[in-house]
Protein backbone atom coordinates (compact mmCIF):
# COMPACT_ATOMS: atom_id res chain seq x y z
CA UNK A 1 0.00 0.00 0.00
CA UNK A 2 1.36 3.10 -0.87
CA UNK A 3 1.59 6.08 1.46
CA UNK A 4 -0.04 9.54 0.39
CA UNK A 5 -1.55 12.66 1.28
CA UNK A 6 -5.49 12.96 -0.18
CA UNK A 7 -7.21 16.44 1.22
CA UNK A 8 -10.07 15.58 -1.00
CA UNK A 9 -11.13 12.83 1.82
CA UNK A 10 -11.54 15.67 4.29
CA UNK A 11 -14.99 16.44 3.01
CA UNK A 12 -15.55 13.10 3.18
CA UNK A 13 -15.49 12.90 6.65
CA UNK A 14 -19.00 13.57 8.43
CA UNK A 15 -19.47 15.63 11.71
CA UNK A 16 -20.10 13.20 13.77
CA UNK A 17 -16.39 11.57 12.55
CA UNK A 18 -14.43 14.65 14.07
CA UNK A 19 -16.83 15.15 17.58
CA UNK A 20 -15.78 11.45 18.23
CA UNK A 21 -11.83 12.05 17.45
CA UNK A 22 -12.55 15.37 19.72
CA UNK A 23 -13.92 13.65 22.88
CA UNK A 24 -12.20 10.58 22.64
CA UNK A 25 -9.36 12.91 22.54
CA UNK A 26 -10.99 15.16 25.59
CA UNK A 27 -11.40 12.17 27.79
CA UNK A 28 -8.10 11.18 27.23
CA UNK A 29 -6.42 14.24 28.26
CA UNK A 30 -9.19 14.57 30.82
CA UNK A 31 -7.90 11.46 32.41
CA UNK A 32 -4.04 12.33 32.48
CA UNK A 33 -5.17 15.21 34.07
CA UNK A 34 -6.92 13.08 36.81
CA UNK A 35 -3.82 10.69 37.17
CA UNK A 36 -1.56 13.51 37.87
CA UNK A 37 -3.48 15.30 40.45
CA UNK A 38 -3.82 11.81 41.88
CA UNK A 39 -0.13 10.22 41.66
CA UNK A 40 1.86 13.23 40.30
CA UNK A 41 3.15 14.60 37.13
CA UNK A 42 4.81 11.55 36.32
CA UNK A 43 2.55 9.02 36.07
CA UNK A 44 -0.19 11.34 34.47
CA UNK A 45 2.83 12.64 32.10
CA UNK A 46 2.30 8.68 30.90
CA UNK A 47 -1.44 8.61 30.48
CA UNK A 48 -0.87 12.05 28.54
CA UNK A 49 2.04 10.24 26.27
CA UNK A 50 -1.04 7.82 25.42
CA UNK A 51 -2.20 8.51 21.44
CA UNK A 52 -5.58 10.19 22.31
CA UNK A 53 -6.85 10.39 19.19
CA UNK A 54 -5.65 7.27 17.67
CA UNK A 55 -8.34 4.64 18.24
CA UNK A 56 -10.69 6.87 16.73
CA UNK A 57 -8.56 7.53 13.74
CA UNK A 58 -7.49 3.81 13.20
CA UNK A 59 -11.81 3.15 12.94
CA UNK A 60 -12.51 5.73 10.79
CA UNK A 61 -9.64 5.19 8.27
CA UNK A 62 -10.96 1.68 8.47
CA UNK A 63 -14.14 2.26 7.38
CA UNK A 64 -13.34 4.75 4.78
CA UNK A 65 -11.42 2.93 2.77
CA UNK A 66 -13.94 -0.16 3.09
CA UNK A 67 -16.45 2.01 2.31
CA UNK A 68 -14.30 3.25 -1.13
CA UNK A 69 -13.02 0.18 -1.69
CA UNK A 70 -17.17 -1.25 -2.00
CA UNK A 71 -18.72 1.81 -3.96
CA UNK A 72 -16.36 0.15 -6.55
CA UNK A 73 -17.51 -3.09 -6.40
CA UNK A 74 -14.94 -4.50 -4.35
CA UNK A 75 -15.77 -6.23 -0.18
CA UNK A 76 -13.25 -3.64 1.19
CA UNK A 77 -12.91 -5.60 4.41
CA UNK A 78 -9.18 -6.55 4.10
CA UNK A 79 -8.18 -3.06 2.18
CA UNK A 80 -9.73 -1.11 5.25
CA UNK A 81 -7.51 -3.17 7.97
CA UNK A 82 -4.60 -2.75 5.66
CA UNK A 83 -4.98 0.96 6.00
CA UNK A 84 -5.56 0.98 9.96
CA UNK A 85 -2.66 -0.86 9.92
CA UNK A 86 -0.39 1.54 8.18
CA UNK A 87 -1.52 4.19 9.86
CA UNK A 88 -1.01 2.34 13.21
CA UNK A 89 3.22 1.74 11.96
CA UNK A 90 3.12 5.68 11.00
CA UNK A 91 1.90 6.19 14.62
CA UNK A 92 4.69 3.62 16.52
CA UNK A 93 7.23 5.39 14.29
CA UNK A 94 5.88 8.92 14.98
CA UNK A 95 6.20 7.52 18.93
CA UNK A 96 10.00 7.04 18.63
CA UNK A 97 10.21 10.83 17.46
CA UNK A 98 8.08 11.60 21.14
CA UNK A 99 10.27 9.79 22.72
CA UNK A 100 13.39 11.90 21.80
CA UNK A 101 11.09 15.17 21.78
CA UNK A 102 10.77 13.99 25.72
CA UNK A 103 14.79 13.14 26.56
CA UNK A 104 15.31 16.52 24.70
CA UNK A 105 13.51 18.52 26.89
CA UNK A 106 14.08 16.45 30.21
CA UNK A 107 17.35 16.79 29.21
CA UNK A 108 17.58 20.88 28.32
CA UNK A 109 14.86 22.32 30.20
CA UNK A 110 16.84 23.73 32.96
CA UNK A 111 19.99 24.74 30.77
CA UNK A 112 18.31 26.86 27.90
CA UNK A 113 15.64 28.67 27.69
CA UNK A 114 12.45 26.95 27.27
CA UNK A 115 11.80 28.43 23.66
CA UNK A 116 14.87 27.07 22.60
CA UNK A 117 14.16 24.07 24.44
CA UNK A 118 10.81 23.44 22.53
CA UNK A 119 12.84 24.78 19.75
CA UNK A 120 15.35 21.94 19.67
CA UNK A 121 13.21 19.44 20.57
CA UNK A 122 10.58 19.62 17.95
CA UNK A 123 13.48 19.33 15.08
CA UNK A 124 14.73 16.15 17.07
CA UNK A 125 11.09 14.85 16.80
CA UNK A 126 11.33 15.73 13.45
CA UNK A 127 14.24 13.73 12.53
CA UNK A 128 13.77 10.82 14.26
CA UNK A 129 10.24 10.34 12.64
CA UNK A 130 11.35 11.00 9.36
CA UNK A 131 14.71 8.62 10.14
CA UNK A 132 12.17 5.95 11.61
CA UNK A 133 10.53 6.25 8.50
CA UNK A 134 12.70 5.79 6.00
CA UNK A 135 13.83 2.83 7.72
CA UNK A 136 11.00 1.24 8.03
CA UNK A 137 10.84 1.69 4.14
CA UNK A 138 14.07 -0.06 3.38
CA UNK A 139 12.67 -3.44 5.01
């Protein structure tokens, strides 16, 4: 399956789509907030690490491309957990980029300012997704 960018499927999604990805997401954060008044930053720092949005992404991506892959005559089931899939590796690649963005800034925050901080973090993230990547494409 080929990776790609399609901003025509964004007015494919219906209203209903985004409110789900936007309280799934809610709860989620909701919750790490909880955790951490409860137990301290720490542990709800690793309920907020969790993908809050993800579960409702993988469904949806699911289900649109069953959906396309039946308006053209086609059962769709196996194309639509193909996708979910791939978008699930983008995410656990995308994860080892958080992971540096995290060492970066546990690492800096007290020595630079926090700007810079963010600053050099972010382009660590950066690289280390794209580097995961690319990997991941050679095997």
């Amino acid at each position: 399956m080929k990776i790609s960018i399609n901003i025509s499927e964004l007015s494919r999604t219906h209203w209903y789509e985004y409110l789900s990805r936007f309280l799934f997401g809610g709860a989620t954060t909701a919750l790490a907030g909880i955790m951490a008044k409860r137990f301290g930053p720490g542990i709800g720092g690793l309920f907020l690490a969790f993908p809050a949005i993800f579960p409702a992404t993988a469904t949806l991506v699911e289900s649109h491309e069953r959906k396309k892959k039946q308006r053209r005559g086609g059962h769709g089931t196996l194309r639509g957990r193909k996708a979910a899939a791939l978008d699930a590796a983008g995410a656990s690649l995308g994860s080892f980029g958080l992971l540096v963005f995290a060492i970066v800034v546990w690492k800096l925050i007290d020595s630079i300012p926090v700007w810079a901080t963010l600053l050099i973090a972010t382009m660590a993230w950066l690289i280390t997704a794209v580097c995961a990547w690319r990997i991941w494409k050679l095997c």
